[in-house]
Every structure is written in C-alpha cells, then in structure tokens.
PDB file of N, CA and C in Angstrom:
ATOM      1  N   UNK A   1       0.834  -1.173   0.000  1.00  0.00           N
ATOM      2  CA  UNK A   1       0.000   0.000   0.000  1.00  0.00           C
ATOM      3  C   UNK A   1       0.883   1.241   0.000  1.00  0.00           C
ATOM      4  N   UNK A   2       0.310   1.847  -0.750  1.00  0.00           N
ATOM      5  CA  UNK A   2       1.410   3.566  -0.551  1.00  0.00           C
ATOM      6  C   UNK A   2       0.956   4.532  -0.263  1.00  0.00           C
ATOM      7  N   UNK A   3       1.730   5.692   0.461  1.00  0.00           N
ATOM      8  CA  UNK A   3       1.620   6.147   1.281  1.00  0.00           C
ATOM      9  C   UNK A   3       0.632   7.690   0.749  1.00  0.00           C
ATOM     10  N   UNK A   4      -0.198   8.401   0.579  1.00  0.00           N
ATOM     11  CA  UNK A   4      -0.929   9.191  -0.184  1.00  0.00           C
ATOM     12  C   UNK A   4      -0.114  10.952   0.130  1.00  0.00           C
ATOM     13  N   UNK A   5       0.602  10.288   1.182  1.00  0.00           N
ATOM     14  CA  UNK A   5       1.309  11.660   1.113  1.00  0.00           C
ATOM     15  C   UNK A   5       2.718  11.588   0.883  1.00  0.00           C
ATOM     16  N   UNK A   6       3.225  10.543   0.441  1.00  0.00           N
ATOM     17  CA  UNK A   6       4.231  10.342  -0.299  1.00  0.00           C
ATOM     18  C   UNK A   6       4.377  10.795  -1.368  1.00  0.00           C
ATOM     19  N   UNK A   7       4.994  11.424  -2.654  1.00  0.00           N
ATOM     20  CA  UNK A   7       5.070  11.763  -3.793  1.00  0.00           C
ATOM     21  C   UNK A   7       5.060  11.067  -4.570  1.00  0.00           C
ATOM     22  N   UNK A   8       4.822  10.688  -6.014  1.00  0.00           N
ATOM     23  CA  UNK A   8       4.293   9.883  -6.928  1.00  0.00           C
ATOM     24  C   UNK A   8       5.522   9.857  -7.465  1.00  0.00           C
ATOM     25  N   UNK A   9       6.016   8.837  -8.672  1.00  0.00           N
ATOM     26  CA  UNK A   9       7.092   8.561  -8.891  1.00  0.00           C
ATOM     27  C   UNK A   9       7.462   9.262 -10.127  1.00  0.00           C
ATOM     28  N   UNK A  10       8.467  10.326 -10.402  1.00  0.00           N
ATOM     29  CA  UNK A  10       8.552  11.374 -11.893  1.00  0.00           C
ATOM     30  C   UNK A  10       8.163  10.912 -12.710  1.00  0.00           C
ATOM     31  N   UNK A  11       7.180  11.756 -14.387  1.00  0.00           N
ATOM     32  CA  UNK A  11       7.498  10.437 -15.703  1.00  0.00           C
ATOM     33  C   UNK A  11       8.000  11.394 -16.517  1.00  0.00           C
ATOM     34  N   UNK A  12       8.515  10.766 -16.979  1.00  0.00           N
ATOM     35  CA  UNK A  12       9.923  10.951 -18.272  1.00  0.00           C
ATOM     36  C   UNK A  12       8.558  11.300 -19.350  1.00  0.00           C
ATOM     37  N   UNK A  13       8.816  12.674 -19.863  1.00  0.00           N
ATOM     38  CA  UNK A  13       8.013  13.632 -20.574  1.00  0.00           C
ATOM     39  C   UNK A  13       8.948  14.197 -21.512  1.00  0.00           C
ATOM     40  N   UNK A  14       8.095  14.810 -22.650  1.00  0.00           N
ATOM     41  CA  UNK A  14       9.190  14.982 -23.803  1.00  0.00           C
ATOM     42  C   UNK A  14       8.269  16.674 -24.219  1.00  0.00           C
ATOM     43  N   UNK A  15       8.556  17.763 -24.345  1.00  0.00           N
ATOM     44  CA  UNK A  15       8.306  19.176 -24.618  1.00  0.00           C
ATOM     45  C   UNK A  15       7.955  18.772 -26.364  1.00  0.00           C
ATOM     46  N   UNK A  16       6.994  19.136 -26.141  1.00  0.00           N
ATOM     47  CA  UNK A  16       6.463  19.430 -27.624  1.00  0.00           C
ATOM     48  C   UNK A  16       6.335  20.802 -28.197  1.00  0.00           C
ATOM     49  N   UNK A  17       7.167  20.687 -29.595  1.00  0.00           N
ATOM     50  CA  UNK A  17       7.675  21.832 -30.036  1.00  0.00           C
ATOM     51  C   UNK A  17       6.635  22.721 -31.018  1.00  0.00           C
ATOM     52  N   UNK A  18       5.990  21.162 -31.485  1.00  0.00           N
ATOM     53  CA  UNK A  18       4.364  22.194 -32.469  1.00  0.00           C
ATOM     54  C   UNK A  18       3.222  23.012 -31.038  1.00  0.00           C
ATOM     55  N   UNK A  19       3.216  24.179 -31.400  1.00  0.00           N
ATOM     56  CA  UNK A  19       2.382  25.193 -30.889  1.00  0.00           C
ATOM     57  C   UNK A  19       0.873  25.006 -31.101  1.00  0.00           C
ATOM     58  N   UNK A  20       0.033  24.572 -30.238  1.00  0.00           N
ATOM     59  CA  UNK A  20      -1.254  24.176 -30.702  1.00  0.00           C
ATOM     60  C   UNK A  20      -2.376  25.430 -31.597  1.00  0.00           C
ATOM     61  N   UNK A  21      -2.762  25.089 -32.351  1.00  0.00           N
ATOM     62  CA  UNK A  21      -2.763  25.578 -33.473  1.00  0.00           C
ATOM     63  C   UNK A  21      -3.773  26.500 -33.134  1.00  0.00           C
ATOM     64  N   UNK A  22      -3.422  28.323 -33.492  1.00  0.00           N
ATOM     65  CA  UNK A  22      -4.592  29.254 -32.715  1.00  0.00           C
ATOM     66  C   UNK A  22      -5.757  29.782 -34.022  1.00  0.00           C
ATOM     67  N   UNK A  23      -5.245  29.512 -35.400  1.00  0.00           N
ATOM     68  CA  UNK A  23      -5.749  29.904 -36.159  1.00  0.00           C
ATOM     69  C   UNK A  23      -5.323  31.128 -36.594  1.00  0.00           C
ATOM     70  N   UNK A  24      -3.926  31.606 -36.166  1.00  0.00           N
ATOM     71  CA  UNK A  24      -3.282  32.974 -36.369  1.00  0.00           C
ATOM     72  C   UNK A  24      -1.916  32.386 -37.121  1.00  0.00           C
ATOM     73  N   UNK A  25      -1.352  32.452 -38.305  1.00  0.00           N
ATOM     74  CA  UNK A  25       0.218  32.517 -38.783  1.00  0.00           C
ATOM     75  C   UNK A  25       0.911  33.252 -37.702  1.00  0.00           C
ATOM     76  N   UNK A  26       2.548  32.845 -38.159  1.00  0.00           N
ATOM     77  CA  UNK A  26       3.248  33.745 -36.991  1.00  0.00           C
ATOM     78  C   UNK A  26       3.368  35.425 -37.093  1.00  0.00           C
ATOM     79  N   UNK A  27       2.756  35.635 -38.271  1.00  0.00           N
ATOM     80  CA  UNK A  27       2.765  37.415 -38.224  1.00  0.00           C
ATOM     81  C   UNK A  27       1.904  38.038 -37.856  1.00  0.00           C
ATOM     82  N   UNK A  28       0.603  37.052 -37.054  1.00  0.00           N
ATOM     83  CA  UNK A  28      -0.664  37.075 -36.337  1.00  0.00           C
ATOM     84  C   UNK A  28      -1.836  37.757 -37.517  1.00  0.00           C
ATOM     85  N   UNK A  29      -1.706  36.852 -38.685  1.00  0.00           N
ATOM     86  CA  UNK A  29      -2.548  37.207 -39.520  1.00  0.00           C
ATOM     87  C   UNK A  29      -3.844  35.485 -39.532  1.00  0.00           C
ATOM     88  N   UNK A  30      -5.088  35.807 -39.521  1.00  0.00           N
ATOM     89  CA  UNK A  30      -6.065  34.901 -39.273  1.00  0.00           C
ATOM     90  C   UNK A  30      -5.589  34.349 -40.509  1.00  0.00           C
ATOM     91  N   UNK A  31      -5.893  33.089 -40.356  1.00  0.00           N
ATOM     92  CA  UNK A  31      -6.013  31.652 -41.427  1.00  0.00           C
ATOM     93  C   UNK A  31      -6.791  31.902 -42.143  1.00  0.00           C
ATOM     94  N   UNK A  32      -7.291  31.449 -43.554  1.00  0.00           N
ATOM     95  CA  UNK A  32      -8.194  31.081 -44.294  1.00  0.00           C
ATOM     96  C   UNK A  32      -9.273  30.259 -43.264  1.00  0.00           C
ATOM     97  N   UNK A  33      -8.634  29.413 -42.234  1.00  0.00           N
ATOM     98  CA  UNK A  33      -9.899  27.989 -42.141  1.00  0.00           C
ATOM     99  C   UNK A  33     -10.228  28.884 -40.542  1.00  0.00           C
ATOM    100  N   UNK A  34      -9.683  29.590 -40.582  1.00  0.00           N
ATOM    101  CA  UNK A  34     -10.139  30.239 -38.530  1.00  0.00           C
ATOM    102  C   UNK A  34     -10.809  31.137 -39.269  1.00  0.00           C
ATOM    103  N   UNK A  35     -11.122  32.215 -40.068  1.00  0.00           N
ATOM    104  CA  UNK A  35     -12.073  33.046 -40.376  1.00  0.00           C
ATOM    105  C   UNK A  35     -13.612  32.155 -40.816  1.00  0.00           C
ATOM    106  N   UNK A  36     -13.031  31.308 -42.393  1.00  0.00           N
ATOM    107  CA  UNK A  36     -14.333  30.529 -42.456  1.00  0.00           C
ATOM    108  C   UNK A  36     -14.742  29.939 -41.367  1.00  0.00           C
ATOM    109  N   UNK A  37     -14.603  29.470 -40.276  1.00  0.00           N
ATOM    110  CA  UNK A  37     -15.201  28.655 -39.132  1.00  0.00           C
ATOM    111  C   UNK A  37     -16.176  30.136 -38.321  1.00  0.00           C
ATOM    112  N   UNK A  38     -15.288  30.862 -38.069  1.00  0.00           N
ATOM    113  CA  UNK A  38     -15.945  32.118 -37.040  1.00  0.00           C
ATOM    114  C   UNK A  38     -16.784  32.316 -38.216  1.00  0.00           C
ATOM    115  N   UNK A  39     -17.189  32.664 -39.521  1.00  0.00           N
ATOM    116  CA  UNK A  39     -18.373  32.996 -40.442  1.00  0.00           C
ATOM    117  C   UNK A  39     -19.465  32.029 -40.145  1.00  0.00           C
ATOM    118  N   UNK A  40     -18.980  30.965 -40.128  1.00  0.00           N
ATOM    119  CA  UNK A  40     -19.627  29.257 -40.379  1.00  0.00           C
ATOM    120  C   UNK A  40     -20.592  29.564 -39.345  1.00  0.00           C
ATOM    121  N   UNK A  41     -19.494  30.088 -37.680  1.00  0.00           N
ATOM    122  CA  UNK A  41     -20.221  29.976 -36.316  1.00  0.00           C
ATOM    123  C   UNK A  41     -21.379  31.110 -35.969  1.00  0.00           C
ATOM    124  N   UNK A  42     -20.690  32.227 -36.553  1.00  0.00           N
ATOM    125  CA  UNK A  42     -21.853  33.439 -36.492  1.00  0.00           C
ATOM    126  C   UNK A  42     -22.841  33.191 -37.092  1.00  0.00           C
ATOM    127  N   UNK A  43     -22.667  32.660 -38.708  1.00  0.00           N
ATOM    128  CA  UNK A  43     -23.915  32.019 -39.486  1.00  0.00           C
ATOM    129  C   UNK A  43     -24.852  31.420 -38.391  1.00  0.00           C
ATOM    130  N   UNK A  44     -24.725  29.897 -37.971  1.00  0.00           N
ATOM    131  CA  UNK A  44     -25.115  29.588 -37.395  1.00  0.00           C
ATOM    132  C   UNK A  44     -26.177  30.021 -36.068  1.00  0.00           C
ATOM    133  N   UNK A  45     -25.556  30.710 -35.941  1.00  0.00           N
ATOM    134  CA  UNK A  45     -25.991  31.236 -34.431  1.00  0.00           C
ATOM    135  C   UNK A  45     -27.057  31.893 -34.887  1.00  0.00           C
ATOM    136  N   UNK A  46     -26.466  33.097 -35.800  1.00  0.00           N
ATOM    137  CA  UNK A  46     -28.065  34.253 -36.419  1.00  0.00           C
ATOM    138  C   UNK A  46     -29.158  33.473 -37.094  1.00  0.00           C
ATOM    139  N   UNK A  47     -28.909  32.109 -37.404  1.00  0.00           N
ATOM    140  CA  UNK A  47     -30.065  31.243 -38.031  1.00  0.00           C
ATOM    141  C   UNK A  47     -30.966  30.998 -36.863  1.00  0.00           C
ATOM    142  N   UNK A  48     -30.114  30.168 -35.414  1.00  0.00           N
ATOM    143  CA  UNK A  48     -30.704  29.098 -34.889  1.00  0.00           C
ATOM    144  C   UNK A  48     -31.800  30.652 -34.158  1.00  0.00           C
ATOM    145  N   UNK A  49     -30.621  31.442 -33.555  1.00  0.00           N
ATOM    146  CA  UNK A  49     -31.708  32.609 -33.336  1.00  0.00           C
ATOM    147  C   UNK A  49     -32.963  32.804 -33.761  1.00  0.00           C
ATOM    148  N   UNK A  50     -32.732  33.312 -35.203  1.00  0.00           N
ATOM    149  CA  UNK A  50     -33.944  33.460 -35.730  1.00  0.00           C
ATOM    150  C   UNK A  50     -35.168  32.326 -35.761  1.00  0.00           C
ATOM    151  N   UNK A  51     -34.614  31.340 -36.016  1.00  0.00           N
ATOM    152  CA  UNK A  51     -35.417  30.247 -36.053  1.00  0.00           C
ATOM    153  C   UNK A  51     -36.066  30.044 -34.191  1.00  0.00           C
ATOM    154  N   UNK A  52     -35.316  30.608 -33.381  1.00  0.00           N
ATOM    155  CA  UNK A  52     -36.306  30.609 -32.036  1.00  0.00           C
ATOM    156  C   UNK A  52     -36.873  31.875 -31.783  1.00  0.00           C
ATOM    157  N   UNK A  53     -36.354  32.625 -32.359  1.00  0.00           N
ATOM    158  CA  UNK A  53     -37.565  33.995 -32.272  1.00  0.00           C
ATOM    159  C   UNK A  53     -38.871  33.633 -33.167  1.00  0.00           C
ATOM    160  N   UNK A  54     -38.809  33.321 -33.938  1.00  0.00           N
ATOM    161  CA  UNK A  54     -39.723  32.996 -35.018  1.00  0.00           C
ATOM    162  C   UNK A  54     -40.831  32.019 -34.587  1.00  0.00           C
ATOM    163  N   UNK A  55     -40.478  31.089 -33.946  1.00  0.00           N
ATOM    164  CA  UNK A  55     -41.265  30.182 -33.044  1.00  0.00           C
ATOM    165  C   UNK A  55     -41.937  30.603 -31.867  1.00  0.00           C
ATOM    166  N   UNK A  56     -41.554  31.892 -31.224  1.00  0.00           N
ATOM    167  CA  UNK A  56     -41.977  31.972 -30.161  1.00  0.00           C
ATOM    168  C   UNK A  56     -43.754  32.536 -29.874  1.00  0.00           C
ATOM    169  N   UNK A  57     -44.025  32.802 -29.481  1.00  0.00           N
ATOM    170  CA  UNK A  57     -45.610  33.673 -29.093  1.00  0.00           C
ATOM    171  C   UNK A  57     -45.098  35.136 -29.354  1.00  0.00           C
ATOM    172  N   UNK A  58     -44.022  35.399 -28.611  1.00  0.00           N
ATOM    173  CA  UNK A  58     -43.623  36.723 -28.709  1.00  0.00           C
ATOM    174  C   UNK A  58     -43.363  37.271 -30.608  1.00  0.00           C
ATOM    175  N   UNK A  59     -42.259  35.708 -31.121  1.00  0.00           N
ATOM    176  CA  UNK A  59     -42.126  36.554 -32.330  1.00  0.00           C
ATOM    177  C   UNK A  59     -43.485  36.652 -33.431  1.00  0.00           C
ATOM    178  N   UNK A  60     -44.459  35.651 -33.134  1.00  0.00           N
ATOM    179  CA  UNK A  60     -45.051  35.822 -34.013  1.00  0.00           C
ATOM    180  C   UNK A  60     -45.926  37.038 -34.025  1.00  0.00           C
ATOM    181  N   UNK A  61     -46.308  37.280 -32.744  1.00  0.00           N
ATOM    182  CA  UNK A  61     -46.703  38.646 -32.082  1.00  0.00           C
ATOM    183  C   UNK A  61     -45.920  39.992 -33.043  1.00  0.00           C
ATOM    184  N   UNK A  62     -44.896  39.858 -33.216  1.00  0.00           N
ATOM    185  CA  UNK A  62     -44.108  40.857 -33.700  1.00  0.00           C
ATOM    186  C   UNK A  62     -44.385  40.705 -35.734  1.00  0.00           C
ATOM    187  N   UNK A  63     -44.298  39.723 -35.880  1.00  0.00           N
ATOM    188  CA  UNK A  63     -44.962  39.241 -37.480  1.00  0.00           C
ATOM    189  C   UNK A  63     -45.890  39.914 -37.613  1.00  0.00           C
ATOM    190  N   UNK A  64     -47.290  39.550 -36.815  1.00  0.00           N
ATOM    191  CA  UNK A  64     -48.444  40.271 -37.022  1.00  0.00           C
ATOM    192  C   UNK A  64     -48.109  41.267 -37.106  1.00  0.00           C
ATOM    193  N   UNK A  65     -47.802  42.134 -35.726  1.00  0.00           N
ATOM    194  CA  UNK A  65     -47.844  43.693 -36.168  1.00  0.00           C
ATOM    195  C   UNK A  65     -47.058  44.596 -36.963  1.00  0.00           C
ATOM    196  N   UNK A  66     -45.995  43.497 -37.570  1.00  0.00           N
ATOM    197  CA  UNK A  66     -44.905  43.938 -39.228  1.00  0.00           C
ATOM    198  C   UNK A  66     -46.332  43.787 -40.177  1.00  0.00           C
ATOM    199  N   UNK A  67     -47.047  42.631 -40.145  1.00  0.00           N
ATOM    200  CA  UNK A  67     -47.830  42.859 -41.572  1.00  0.00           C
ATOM    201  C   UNK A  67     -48.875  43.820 -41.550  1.00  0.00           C
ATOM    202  N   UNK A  68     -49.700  44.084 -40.368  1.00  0.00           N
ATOM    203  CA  UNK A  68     -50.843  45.226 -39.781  1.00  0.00           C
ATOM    204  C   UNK A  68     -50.049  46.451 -40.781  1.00  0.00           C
ATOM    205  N   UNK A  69     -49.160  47.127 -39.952  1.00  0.00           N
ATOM    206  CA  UNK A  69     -48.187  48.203 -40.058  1.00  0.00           C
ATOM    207  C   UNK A  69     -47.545  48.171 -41.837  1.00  0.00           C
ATOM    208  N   UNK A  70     -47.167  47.235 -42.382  1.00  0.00           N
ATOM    209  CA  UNK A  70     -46.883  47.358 -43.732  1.00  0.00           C
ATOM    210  C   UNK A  70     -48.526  47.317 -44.731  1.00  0.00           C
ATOM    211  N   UNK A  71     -49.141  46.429 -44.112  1.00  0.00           N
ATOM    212  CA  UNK A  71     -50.633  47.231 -44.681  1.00  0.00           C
ATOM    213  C   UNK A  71     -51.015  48.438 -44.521  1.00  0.00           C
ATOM    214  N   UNK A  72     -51.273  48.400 -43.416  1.00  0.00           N
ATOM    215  CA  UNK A  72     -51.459  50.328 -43.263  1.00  0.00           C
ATOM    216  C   UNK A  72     -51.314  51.213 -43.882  1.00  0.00           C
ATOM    217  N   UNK A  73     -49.210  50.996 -44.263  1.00  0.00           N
ATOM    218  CA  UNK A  73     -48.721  52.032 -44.889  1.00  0.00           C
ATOM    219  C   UNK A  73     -49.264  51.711 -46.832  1.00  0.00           C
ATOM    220  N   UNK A  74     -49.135  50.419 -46.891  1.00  0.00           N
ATOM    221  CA  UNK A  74     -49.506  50.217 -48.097  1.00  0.00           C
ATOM    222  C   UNK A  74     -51.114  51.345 -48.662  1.00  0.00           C
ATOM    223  N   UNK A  75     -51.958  50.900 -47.686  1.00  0.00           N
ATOM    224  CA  UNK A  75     -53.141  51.771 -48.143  1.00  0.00           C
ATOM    225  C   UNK A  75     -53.383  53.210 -47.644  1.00  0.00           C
ATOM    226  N   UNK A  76     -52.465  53.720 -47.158  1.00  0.00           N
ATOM    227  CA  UNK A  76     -52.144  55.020 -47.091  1.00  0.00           C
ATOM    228  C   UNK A  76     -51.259  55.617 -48.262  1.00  0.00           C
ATOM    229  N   UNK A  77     -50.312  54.534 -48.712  1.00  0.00           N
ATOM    230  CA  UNK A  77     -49.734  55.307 -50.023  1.00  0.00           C
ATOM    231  C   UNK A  77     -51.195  55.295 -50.964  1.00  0.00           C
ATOM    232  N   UNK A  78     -52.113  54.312 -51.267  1.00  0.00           N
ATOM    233  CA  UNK A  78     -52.701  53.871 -52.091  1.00  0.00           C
ATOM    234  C   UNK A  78     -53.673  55.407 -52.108  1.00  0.00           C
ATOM    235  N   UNK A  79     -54.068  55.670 -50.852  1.00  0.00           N
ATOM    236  CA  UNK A  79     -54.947  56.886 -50.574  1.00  0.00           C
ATOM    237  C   UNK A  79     -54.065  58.253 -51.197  1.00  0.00           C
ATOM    238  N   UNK A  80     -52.391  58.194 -51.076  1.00  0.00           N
ATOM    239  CA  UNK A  80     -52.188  59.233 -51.172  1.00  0.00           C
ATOM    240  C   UNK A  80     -52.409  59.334 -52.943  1.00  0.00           C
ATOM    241  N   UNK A  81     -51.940  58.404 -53.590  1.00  0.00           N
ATOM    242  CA  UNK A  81     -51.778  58.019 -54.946  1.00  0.00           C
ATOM    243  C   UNK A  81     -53.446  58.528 -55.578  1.00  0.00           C
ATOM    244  N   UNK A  82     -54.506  58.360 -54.747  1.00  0.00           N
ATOM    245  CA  UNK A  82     -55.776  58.769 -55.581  1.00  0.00           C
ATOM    246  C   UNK A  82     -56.142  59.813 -55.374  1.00  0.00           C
ATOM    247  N   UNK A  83     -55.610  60.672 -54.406  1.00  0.00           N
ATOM    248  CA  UNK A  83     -55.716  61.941 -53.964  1.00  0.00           C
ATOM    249  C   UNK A  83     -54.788  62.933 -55.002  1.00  0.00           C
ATOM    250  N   UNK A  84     -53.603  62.257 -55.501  1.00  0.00           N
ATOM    251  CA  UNK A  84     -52.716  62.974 -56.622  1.00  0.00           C
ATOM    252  C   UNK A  84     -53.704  63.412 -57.848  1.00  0.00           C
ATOM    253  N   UNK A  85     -54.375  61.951 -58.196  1.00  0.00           N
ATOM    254  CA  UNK A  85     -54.970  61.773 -59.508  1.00  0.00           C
ATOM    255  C   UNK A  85     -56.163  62.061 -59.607  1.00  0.00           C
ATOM    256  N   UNK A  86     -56.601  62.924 -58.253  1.00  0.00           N
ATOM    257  CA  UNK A  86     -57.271  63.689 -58.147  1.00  0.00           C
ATOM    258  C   UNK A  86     -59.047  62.643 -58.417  1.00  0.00           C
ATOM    259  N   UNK A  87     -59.329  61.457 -57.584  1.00  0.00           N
ATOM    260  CA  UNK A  87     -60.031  60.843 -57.387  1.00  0.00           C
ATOM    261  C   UNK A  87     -60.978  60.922 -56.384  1.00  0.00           C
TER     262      UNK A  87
END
C-alpha cells in the first residue's frame, strides 16, 4: 500500500515543439480555415436565433404587427396616390 502523502514517482516527458494551433500565422494574420469557421459559427448562431424567435408567441406577435403596419402604410400610399390623380 502507498503512502498518499508520499510523492508519486517522476514520468519521463518529452516538450512538444508544435504550438497548438490558434488559427493565427506567426505574423498574427487569421487563417483562411479560422475566419471561415468564425463565419460558419456566427452564421449559425443568427439562423438558430432566428429560427427561435420565429417560433416563439412573442415573435409571431411581432410578425403580425410587421404585416398590420406594412398594410397600413400600403393603403395610405394607395390613398395618397388617388388623392394625386385627383379621385
């Protein structure tokens, strides 16, 4: 049995010289594949977003009163348009 406050026995370890990879060259200019990924990830995100606003009670709430409000204005231009042409 050994002792838990005894020290564990060294292990023979070797320094690894490749730098784990940050997505930056060494003149700290972004990669081709670290930009497309951060596009890929923002993409993503503004979709899944939308796709749960869109679902919600709240967003559809907000739908309706985009189409109310773009009607509105629609038949208010329509009014202004027969009022030109003198109708």
């Amino acid at each position: 049995m050994t002792d838990p406050n005894e020290p564990n026995e060294p292990n023979d370890a070797e320094i690894v010289e490749d730098p784990i990879p940050t997505g930056y060259t060494d003149a700290g200019v972004p990669t081709f594949d670290y930009v497309r990924d951060q596009i890929e990830n923002r993409h993503a995100t503004s979709v899944g977003a939308t796709e749960l606003a869109d679902e919600s009670a709240q967003g559809r709430t907000v739908d309706q009163q985009m189409a109310e409000r773009d009607k509105a204005g629609r038949d208010k231009l329509e009014e202004i348009r027969r009022s030109m042409r003198g109708e």
